[in-house]
Protein backbone atom coordinates (compact mmCIF):
# COMPACT_ATOMS: atom_id res chain seq x y z
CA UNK A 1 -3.92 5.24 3.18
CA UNK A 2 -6.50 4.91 5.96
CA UNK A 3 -6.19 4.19 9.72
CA UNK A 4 -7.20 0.62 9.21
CA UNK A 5 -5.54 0.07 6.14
CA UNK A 6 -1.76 1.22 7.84
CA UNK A 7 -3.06 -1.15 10.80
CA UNK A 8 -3.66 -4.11 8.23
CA UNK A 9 -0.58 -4.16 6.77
CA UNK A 10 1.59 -4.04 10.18
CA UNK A 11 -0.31 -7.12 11.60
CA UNK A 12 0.02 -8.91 8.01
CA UNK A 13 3.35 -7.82 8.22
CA UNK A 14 3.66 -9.74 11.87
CA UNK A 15 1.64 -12.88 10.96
CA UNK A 16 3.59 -15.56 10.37
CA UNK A 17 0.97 -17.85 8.18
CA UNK A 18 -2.27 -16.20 6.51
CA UNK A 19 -4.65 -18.72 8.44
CA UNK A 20 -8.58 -18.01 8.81
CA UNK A 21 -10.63 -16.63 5.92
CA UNK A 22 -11.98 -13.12 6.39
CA UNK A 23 -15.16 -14.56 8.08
CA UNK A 24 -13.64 -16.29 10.62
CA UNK A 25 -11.34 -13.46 10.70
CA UNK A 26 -14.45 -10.75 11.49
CA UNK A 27 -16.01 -12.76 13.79
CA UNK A 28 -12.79 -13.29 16.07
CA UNK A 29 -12.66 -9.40 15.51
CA UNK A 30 -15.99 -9.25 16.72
CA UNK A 31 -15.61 -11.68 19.84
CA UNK A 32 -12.65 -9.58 21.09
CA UNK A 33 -13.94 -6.30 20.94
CA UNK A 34 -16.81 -7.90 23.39
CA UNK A 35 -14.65 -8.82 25.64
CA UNK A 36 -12.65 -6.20 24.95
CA UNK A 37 -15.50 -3.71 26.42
CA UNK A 38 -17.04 -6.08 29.16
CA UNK A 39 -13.75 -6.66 30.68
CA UNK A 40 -11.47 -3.87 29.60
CA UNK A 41 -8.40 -3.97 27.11
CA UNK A 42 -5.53 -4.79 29.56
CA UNK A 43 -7.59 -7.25 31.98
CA UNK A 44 -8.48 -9.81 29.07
CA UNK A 45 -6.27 -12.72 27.69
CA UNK A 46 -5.79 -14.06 24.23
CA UNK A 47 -6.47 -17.72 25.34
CA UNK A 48 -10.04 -15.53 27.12
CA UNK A 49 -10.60 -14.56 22.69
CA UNK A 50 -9.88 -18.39 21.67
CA UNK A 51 -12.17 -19.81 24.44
CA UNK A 52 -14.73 -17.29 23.24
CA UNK A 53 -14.46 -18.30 19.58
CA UNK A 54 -13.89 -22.06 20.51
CA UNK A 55 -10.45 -22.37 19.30
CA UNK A 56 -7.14 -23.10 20.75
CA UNK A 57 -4.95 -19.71 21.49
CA UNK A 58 -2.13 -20.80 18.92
CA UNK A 59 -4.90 -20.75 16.29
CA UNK A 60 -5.90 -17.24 17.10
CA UNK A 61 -1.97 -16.33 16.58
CA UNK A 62 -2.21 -18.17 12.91
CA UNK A 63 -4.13 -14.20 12.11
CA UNK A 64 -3.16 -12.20 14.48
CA UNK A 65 0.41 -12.10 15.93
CA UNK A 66 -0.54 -10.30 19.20
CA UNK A 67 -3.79 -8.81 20.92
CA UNK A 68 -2.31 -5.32 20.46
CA UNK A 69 -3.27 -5.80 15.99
CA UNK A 70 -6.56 -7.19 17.37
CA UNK A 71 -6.93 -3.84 19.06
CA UNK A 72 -5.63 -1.94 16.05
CA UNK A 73 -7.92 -3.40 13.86
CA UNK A 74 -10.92 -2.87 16.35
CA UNK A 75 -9.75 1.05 17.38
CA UNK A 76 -8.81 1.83 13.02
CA UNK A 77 -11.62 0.48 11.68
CA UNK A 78 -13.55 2.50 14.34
CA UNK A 79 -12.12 5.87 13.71
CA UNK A 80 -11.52 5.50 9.89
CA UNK A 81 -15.46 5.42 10.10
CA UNK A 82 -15.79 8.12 12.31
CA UNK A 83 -13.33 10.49 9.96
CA UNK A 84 -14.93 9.25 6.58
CA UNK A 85 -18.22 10.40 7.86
CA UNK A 86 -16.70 13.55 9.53
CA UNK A 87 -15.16 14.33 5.80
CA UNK A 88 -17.65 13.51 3.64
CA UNK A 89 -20.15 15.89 5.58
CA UNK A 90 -17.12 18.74 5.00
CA UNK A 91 -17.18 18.01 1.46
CA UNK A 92 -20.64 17.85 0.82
CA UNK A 93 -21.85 21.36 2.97
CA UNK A 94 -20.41 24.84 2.90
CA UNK A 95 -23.32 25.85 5.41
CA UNK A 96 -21.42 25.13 9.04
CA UNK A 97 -25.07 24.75 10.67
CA UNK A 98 -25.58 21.60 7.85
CA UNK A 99 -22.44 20.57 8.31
CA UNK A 100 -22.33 20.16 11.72
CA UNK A 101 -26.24 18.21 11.63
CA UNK A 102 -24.47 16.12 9.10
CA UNK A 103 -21.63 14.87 11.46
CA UNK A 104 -24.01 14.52 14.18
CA UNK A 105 -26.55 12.14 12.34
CA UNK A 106 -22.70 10.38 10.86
CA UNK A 107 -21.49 10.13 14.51
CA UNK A 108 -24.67 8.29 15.80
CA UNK A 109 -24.61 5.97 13.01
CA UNK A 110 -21.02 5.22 13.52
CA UNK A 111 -21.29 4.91 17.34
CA UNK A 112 -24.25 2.29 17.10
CA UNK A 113 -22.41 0.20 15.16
CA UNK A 114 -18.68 0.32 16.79
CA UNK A 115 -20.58 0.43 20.63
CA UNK A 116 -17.59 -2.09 21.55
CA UNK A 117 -14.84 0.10 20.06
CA UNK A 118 -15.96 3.62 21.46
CA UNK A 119 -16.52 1.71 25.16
CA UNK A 120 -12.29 0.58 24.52
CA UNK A 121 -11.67 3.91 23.66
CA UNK A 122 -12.87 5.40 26.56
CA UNK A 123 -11.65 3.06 28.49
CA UNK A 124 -8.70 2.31 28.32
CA UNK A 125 -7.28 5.61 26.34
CA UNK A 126 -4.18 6.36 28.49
CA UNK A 127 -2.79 2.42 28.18
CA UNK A 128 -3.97 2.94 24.05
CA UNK A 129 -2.30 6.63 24.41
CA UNK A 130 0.76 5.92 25.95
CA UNK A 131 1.55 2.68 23.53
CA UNK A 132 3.65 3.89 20.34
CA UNK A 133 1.53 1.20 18.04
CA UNK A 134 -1.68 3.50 18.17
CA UNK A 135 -0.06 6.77 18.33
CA UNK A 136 -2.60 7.15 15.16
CA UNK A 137 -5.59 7.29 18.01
CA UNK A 138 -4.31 11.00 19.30
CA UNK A 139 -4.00 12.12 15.32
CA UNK A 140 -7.65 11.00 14.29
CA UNK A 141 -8.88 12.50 17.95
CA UNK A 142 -7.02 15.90 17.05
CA UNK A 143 -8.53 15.84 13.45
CA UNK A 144 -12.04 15.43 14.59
CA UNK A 145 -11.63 18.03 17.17
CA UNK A 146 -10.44 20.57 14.41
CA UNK A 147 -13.44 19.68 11.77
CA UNK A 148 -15.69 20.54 14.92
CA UNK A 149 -13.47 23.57 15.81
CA UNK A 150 -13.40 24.70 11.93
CA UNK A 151 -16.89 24.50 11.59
CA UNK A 152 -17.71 26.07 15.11
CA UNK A 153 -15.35 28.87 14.11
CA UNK A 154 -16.90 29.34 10.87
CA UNK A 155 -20.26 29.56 12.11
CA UNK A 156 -19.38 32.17 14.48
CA UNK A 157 -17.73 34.45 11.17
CA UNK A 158 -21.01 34.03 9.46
CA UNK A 159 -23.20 35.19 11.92
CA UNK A 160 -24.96 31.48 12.41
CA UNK A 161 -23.43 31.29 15.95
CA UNK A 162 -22.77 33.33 18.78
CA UNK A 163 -19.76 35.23 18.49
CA UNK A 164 -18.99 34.61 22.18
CA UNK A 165 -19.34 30.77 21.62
CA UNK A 166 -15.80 29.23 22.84
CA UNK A 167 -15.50 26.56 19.64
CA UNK A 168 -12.75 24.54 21.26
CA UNK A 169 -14.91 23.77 24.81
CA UNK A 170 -17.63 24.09 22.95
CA UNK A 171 -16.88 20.99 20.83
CA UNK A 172 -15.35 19.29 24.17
CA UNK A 173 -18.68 19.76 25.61
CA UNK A 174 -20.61 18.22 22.19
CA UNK A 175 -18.47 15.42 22.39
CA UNK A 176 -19.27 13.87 25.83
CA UNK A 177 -22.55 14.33 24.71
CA UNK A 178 -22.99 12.93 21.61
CA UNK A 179 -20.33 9.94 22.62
CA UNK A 180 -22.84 8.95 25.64
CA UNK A 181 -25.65 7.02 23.26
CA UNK A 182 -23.33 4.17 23.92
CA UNK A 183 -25.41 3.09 26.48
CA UNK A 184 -28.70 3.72 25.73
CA UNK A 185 -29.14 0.58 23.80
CA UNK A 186 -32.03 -0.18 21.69
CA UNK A 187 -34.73 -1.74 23.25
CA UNK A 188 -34.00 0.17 27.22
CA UNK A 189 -36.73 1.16 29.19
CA UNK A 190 -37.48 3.73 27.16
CA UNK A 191 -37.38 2.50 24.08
CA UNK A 192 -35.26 5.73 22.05
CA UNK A 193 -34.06 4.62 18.88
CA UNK A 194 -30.59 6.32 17.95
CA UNK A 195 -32.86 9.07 15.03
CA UNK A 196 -34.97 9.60 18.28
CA UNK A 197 -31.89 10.37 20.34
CA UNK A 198 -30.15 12.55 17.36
CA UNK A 199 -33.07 14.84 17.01
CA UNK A 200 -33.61 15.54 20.33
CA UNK A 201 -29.39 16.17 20.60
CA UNK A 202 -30.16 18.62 17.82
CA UNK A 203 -32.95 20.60 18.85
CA UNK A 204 -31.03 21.01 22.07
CA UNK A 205 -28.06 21.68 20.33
CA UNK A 206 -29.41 24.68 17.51
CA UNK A 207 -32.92 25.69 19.96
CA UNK A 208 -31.67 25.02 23.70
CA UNK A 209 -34.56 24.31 26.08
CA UNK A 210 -35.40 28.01 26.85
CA UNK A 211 -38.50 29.29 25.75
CA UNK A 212 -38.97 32.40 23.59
CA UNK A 213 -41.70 34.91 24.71
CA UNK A 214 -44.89 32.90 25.94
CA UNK A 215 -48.29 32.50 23.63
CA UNK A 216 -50.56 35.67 23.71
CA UNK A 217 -53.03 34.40 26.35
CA UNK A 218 -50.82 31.65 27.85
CA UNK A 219 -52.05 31.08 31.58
CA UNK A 220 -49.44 31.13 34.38
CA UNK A 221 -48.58 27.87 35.95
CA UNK A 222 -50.48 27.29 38.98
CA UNK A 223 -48.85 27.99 42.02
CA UNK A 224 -45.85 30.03 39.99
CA UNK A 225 -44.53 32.48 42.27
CA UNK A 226 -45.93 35.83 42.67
CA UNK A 227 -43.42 38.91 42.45
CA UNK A 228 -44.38 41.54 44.69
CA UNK A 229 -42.93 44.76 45.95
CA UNK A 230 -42.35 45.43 49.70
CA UNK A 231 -43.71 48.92 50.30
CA UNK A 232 -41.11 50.39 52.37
């Protein structure tokens, strides 16, 4: 049973009438986990969601019981997307180099389109943490941290990574990384569309930014400095 699904069936089990179709249903989803993000998890009010969605507050509690199952369905469905794509790319490549491009270009998929759930996440993770109800948040964090590990790990036995390469900060390090596109939206000053961003995280990630030996020929940079040595 997934994340979402196990979330589901506690707030169905809550509700006391089945209310709003699944559209409405999505779109009060939706409305929350903006407000949710702009003002923070703790800070904003269920009558805030109804005002948003142009209902009254008892409406809202016709489908959801609480804002907690609002948050679990946000945070589930966010992370049961995150571990599908995280699994399928385990399944699908024995190679740890393509398996690790394959969770990368899966993670910036799954981060575009859950911006509002990663930015609750982040957050407001020791309220989420410390709240029995989404104890599953620290289980789907440690299993993506050991598919990263595992594949880090396995790199390093096959000779594809440095065997020096500390998987565990290594991964920590990824993370932050790759969980910053967040706010480069679309559209920015720049323009970089999340394939733009992914490529460039993966050249960094495989190549680094330091240059092999220079082209036969290559010119020194002007005004590079000169190495001398001081006759004594």
């Amino acid at each position: 049973m997934t994340i979402a699904k196990k979330a589901a069936d506690r707030s169905a089990a809550d509700r006391p009438t089945a209310g709003l179709t699944s559209a409405r249903r999505a779109d009060l989803v939706r409305l929350a986990a903006e407000l949710f993000a702009e003002k923070g998890f703790r800070a904003t009010t269920v009558r805030e969601i109804a005002d948003a969605a142009g209902i009254l507050s008892g409406s809202l509690y016709h489908h959801f019981d609480s804002k907690e199952s609002i948050g679990d369905e946000i945070l589930a469905g966010f992370l049961d997307d995150v571990l599908g794509g995280y699994r399928q790319a385990v399944a699908t490549d024995d190679d740890p180099r393509a398996t690790i491009e394959r969770i990368v270009r899966s993670s910036a998929t799954t981060l575009t389109e859950h911006r509002a759930a990663l930015t609750m996440l982040q957050n407001d993770w020791n309220h989420f943490s410390a709240q029995p109800r989404f104890a599953y948040l620290r289980t789907a964090m440690h299993e993506i941290e050991q598919i990263w590990v595992t594949q880090l790990e396995a790199g390093k036995a096959a000779g594809i990574f440095r065997a020096d390469l500390d998987a565990r900060l290594t991964y920590r390090l990824l993370r932050d990384v790759l969980w910053i596109p967040i706010q480069w939206r679309p559209g920015g000053d720049r323009g970089w569309g999340t394939e733009q961003v992914v490529e460039a995280f993966l050249r960094l990630l495989f190549d680094g930014i330091t240059a092999t030996a220079p082209p036969a020929g290559a010119r020194k940079p002007k005004n590079a400095p000169r190495h001398t040595t001081k006759s004594t």
